[in-house]
C-alpha atoms as a PDB file:
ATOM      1  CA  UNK A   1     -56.744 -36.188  65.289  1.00  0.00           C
ATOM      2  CA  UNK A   2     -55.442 -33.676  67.551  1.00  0.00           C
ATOM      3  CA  UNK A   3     -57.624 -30.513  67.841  1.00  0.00           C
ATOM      4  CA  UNK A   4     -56.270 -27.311  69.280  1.00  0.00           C
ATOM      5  CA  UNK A   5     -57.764 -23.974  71.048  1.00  0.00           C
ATOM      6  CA  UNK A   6     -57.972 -20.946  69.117  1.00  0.00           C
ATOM      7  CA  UNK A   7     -56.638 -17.271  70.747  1.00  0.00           C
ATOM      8  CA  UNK A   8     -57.357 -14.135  70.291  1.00  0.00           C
ATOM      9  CA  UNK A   9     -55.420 -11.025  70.103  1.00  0.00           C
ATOM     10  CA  UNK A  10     -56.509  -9.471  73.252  1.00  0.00           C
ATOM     11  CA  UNK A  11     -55.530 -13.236  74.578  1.00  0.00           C
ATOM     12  CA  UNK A  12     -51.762 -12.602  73.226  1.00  0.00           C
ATOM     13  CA  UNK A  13     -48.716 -11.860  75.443  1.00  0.00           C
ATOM     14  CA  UNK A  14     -46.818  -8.299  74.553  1.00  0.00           C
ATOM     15  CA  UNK A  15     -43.822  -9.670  73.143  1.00  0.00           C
ATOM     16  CA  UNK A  16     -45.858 -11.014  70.618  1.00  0.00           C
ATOM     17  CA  UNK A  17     -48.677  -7.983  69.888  1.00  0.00           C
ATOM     18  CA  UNK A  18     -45.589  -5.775  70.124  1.00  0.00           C
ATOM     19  CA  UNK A  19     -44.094  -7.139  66.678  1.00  0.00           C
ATOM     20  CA  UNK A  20     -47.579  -6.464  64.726  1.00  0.00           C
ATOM     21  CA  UNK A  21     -50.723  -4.934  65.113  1.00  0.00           C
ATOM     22  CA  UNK A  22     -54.118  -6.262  65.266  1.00  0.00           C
ATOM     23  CA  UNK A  23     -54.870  -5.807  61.682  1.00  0.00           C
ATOM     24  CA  UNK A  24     -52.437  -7.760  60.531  1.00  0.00           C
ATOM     25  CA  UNK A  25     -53.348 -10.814  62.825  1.00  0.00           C
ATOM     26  CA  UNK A  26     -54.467 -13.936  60.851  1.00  0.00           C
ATOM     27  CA  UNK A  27     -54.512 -16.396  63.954  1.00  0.00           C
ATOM     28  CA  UNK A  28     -53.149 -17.710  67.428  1.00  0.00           C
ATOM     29  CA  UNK A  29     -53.285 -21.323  68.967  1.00  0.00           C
ATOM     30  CA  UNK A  30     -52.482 -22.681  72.471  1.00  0.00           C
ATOM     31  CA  UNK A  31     -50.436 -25.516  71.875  1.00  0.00           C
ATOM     32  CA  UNK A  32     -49.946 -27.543  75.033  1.00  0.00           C
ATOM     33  CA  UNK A  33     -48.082 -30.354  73.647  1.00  0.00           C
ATOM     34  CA  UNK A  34     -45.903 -28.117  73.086  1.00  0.00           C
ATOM     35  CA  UNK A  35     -46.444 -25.586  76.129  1.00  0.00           C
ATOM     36  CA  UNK A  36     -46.479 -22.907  73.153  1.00  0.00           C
ATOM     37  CA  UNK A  37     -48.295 -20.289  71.896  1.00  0.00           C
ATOM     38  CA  UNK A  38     -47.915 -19.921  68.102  1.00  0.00           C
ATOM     39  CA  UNK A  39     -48.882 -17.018  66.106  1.00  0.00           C
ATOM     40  CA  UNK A  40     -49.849 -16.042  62.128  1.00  0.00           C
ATOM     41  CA  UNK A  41     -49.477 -12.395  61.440  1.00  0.00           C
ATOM     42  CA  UNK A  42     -49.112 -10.953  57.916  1.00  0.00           C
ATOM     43  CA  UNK A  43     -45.712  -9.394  58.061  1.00  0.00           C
ATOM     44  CA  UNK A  44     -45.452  -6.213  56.163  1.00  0.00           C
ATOM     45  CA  UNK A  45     -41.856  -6.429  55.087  1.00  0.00           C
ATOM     46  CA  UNK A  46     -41.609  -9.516  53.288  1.00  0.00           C
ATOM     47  CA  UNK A  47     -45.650  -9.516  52.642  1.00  0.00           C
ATOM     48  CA  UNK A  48     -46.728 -12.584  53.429  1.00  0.00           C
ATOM     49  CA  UNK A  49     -47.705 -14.734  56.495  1.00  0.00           C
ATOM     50  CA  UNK A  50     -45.222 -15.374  59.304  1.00  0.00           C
ATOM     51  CA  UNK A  51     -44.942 -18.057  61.629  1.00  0.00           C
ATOM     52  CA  UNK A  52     -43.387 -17.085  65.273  1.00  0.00           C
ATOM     53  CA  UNK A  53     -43.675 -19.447  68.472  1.00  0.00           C
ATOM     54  CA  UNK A  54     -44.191 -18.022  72.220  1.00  0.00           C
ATOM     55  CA  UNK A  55     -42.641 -20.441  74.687  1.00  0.00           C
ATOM     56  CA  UNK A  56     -44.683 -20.247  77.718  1.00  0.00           C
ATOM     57  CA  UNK A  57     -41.624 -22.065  79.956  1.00  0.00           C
ATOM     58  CA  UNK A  58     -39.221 -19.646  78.780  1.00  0.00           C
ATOM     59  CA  UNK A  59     -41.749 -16.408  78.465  1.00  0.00           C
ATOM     60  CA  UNK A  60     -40.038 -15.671  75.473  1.00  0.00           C
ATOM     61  CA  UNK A  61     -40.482 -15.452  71.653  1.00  0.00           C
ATOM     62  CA  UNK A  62     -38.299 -18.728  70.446  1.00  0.00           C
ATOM     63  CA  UNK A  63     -35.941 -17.914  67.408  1.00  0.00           C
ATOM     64  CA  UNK A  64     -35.700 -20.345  64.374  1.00  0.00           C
ATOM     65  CA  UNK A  65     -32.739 -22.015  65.296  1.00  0.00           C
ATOM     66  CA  UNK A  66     -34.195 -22.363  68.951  1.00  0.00           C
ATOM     67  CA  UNK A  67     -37.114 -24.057  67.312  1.00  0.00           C
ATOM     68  CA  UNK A  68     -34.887 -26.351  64.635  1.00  0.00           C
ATOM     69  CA  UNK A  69     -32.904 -27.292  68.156  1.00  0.00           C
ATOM     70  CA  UNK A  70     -36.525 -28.180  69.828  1.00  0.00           C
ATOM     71  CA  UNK A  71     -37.255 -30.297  67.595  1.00  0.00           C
ATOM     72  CA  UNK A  72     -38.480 -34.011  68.529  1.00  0.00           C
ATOM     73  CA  UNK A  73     -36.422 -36.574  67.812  1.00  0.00           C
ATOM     74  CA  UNK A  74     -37.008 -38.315  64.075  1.00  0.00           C
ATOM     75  CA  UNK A  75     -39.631 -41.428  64.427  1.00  0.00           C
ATOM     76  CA  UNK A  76     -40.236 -44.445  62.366  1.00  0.00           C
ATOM     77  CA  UNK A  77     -43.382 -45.840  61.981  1.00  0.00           C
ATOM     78  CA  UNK A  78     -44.801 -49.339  60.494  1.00  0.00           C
ATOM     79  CA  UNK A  79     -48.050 -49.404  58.940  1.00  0.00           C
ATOM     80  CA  UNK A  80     -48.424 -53.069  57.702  1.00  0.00           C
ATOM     81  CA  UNK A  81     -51.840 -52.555  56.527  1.00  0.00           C
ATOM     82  CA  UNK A  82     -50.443 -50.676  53.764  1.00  0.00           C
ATOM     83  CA  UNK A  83     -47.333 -51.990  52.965  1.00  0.00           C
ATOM     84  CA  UNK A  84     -45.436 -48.965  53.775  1.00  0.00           C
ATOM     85  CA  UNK A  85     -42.997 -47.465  56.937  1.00  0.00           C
ATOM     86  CA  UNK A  86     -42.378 -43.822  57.590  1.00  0.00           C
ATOM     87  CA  UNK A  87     -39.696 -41.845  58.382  1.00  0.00           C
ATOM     88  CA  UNK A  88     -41.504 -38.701  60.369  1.00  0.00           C
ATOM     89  CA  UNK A  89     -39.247 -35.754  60.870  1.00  0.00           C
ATOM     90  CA  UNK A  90     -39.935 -32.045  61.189  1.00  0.00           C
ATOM     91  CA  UNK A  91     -39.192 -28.400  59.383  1.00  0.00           C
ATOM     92  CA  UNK A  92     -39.833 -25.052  58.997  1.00  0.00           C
ATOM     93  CA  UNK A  93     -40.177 -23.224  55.851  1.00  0.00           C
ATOM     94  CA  UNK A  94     -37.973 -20.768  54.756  1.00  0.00           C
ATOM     95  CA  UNK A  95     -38.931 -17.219  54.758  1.00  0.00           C
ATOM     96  CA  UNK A  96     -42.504 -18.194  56.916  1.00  0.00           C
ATOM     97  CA  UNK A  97     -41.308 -20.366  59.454  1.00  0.00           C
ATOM     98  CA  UNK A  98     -44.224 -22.180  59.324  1.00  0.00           C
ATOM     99  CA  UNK A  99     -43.665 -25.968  60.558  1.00  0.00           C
ATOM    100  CA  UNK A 100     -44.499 -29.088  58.662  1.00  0.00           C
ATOM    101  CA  UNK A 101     -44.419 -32.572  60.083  1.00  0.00           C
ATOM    102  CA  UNK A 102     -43.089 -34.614  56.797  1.00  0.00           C
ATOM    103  CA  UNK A 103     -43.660 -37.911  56.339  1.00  0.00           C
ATOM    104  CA  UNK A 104     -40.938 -39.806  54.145  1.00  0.00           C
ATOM    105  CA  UNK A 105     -42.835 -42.978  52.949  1.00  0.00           C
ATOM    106  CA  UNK A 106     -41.323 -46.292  52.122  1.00  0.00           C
ATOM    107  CA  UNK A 107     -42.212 -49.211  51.006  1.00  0.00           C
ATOM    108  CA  UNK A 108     -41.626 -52.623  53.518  1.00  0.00           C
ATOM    109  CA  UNK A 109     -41.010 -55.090  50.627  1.00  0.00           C
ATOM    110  CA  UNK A 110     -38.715 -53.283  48.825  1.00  0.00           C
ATOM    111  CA  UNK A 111     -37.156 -50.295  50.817  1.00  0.00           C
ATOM    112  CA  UNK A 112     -37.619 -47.500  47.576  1.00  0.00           C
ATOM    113  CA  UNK A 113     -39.267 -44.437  48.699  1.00  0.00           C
ATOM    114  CA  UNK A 114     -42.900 -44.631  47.589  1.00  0.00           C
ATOM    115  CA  UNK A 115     -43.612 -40.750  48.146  1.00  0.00           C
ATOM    116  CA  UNK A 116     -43.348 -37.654  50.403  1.00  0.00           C
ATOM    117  CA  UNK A 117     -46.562 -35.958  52.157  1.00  0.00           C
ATOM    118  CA  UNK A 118     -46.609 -33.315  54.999  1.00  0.00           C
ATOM    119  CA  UNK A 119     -49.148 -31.533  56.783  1.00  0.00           C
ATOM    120  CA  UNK A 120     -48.511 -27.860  58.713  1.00  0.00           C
ATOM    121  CA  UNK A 121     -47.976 -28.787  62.456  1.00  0.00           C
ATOM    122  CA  UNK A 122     -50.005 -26.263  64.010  1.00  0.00           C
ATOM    123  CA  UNK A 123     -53.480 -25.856  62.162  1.00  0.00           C
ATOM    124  CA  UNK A 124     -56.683 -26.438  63.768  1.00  0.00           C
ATOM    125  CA  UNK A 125     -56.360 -30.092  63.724  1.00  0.00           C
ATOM    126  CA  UNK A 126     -53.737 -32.497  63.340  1.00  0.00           C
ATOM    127  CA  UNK A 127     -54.457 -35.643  61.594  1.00  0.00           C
ATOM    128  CA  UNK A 128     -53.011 -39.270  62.529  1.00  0.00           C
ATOM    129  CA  UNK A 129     -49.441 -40.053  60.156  1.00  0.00           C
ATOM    130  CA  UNK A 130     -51.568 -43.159  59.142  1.00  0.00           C
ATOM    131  CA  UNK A 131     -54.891 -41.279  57.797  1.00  0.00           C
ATOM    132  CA  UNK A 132     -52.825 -38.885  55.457  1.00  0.00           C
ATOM    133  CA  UNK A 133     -50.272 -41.708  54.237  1.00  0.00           C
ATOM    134  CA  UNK A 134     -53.613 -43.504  53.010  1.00  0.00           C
ATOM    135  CA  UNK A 135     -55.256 -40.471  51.640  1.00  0.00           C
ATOM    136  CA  UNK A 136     -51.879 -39.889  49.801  1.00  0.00           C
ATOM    137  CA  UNK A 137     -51.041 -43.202  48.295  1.00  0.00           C
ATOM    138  CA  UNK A 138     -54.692 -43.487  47.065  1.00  0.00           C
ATOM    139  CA  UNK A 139     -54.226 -40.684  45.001  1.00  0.00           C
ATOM    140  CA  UNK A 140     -50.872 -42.042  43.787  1.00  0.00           C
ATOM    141  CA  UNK A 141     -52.950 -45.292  42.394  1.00  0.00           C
ATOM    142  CA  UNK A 142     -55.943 -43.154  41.776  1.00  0.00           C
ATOM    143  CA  UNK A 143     -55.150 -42.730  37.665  1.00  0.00           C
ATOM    144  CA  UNK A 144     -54.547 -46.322  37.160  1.00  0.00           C
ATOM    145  CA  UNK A 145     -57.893 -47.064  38.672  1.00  0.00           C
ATOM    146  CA  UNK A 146     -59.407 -44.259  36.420  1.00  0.00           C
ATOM    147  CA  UNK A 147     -57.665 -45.445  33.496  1.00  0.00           C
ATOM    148  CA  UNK A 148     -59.577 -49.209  34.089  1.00  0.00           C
ATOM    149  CA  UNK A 149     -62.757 -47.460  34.362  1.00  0.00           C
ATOM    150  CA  UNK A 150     -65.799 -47.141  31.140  1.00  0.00           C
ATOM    151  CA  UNK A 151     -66.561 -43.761  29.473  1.00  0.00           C
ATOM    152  CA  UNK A 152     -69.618 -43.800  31.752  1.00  0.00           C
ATOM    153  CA  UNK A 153     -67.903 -44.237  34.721  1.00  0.00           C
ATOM    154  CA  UNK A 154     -65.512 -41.746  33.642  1.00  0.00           C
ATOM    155  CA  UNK A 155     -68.377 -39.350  32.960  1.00  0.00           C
ATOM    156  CA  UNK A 156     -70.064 -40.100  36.213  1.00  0.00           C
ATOM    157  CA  UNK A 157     -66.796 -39.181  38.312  1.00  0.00           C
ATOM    158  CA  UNK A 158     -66.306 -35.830  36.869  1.00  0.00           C
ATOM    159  CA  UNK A 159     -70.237 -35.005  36.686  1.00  0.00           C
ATOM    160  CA  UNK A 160     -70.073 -35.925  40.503  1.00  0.00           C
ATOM    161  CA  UNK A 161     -65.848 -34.002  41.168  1.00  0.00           C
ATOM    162  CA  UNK A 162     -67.910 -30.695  39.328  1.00  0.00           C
ATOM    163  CA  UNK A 163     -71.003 -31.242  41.616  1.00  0.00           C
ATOM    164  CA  UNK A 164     -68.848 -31.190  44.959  1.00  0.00           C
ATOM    165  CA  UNK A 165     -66.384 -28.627  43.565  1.00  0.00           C
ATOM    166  CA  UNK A 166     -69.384 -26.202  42.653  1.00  0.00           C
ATOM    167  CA  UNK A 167     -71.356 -26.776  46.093  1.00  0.00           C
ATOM    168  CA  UNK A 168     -67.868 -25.812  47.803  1.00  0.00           C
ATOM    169  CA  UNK A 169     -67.205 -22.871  46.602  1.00  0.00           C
ATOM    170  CA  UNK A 170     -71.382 -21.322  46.536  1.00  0.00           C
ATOM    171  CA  UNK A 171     -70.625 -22.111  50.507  1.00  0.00           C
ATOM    172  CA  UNK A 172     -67.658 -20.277  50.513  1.00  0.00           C
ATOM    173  CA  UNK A 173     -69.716 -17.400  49.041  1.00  0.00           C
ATOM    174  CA  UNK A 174     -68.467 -17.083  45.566  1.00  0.00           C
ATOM    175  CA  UNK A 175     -70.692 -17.927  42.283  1.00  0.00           C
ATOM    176  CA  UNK A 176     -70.806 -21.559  41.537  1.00  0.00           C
ATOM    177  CA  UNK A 177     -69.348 -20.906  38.361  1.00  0.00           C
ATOM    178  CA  UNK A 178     -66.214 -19.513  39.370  1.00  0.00           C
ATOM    179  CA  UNK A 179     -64.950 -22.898  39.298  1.00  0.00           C
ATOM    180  CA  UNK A 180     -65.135 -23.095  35.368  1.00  0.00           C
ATOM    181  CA  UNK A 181     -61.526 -21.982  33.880  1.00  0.00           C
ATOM    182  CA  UNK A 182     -58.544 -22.747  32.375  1.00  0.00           C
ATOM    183  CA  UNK A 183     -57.131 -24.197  35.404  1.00  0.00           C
ATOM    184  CA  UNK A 184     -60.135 -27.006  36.048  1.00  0.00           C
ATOM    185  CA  UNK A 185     -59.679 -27.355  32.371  1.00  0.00           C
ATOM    186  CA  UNK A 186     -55.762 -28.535  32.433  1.00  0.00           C
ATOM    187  CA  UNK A 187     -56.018 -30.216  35.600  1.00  0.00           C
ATOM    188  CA  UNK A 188     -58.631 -32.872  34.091  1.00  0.00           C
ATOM    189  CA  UNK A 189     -56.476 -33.061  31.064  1.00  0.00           C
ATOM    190  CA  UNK A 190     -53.801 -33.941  33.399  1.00  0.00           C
ATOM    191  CA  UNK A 191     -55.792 -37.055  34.039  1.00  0.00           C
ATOM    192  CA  UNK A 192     -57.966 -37.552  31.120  1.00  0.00           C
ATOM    193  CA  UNK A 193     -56.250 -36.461  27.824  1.00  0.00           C
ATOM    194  CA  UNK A 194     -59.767 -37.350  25.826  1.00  0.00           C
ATOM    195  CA  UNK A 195     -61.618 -35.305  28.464  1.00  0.00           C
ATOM    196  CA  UNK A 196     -62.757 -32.562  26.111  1.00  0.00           C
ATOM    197  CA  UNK A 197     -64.970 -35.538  23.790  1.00  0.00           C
ATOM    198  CA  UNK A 198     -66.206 -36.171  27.079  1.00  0.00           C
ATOM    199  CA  UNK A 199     -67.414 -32.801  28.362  1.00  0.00           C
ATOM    200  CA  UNK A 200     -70.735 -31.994  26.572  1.00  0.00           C
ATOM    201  CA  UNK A 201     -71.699 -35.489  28.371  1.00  0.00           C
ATOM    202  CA  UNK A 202     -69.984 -34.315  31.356  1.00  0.00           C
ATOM    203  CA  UNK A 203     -72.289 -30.626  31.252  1.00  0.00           C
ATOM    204  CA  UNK A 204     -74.898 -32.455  30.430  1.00  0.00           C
ATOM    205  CA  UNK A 205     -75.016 -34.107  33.807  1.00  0.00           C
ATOM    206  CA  UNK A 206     -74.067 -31.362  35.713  1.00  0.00           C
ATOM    207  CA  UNK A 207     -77.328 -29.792  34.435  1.00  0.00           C
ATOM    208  CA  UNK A 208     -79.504 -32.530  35.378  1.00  0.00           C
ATOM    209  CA  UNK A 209     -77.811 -33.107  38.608  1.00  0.00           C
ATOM    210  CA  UNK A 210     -78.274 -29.224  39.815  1.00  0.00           C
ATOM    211  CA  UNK A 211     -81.714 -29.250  38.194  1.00  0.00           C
ATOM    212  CA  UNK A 212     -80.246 -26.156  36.023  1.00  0.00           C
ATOM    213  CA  UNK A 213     -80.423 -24.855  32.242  1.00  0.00           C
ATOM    214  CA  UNK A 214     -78.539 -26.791  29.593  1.00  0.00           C
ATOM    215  CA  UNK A 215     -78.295 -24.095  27.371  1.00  0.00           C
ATOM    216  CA  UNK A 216     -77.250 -21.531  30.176  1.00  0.00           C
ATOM    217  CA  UNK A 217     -74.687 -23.817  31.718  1.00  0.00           C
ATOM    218  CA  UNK A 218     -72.580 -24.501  28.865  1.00  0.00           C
ATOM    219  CA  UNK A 219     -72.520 -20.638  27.688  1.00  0.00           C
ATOM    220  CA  UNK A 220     -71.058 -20.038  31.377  1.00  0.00           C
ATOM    221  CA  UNK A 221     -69.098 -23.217  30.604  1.00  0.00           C
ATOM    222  CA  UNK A 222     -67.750 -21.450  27.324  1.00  0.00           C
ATOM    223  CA  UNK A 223     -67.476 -18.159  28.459  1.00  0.00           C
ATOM    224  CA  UNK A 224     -64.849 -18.810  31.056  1.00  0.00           C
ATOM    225  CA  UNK A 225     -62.963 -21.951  29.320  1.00  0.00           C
ATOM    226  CA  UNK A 226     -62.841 -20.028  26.193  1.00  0.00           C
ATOM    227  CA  UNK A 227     -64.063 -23.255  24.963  1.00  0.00           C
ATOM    228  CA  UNK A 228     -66.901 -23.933  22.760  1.00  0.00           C
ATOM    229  CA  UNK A 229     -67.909 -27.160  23.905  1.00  0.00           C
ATOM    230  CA  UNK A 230     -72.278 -27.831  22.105  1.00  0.00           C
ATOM    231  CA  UNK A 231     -74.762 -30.730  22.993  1.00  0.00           C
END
């Protein structure tokens, strides 16, 4: 994983604070792998997020096709644990010029392409090409596993998916129950088609596992799903 140092506006160069103001700053990182600086800033015109790069060799703000030309050189990679070789190659994305490392996956024993993952290039951390190929093919095979699993285990995995979900966003600072809507709703259809039969069992343990109201659960439940979902 490779971590990298935060900066500050004050810490900026003037060709780059001279493009945008401080309020619209979202972030800067030092990037010495690159011997870069690269910068977020909401960009007024287009509004949204912007991507630009600082080379600190040239002193200059690189343009996108100075940036397509530095890219590195395509890789492939074996990872025999898991049956799979990738083709790692670069972009940036039109209109942000944010860069993504991609990750074209394939599999040894047959040569088809198994699936396509990516991470942005310059977050906070990069994570190793084999940790996110893993992470990624596990969710490929995740709904055949589900599919071999009891209604109890079923049950289980979604009392303990709300749990998680729920204590992620009360530390983020919103209400626990914010997480209860139409989109949770058709993204556990997505995986489970019988998953409203299975919901009153599912609330049921969400209650006991937060130590909270039945009754006042499932009327939050309702009252956002526009379901009407009863023990």
């Amino acid at each position: 994983m490779l971590a990298r140092n935060k900066l500050k506006y004050i810490q900026l160069p003037f060709e780059i604070t001279s493009i945008f103001s401080e309020l619209n700053f979202i972030k800067g990182y030092e990037c010495s792998d690159d011997n870069s600086l690269i910068v977020w800033f909401f960009d007024e015109e287009v509004g949204r997020q912007k991507e630009v790069e600082f080379s600190l060799t040239e002193h200059r703000i690189l343009s996108r096709e100075d940036r397509i030309q530095h890219f590195p050189v395509s890789q492939e990679l074996l990872l025999p644990d898991q049956g799979v070789r990738v083709a790692k190659d670069c972009r940036l994305e039109l209109g942000t010029d944010v860069r993504y490392e991609t990750y074209e996956v394939f599999s040894i024993l047959s040569g088809e392409r198994v699936l396509m993952c990516e991470q942005v290039y310059y977050s906070s951390f990069m994570f190793d090409v084999a940790d996110i190929v893993r992470t990624e093919l596990q969710k490929q095979s995740f709904p055949l596993i589900y599919q071999s699993w009891s209604e109890k285990e079923k049950i289980d995995y979604w009392v303990l998916s709300l749990y998680r979900l729920r204590h992620r966003t009360g530390e983020a600072g919103a209400s626990e129950d914010d997480v209860f809507g139409l989109g949770l709703i058709h993204d556990m259809r997505s995986l489970e088609q019988g998953v409203d039969n299975l919901l009153p069992f599912i609330i049921q343990g969400l209650s006991m596992m937060e130590s909270r109201d039945i009754n006042e659960l499932i009327q939050s439940f309702n009252s956002r799903t526009g379901m009407s979902i009863k023990i």
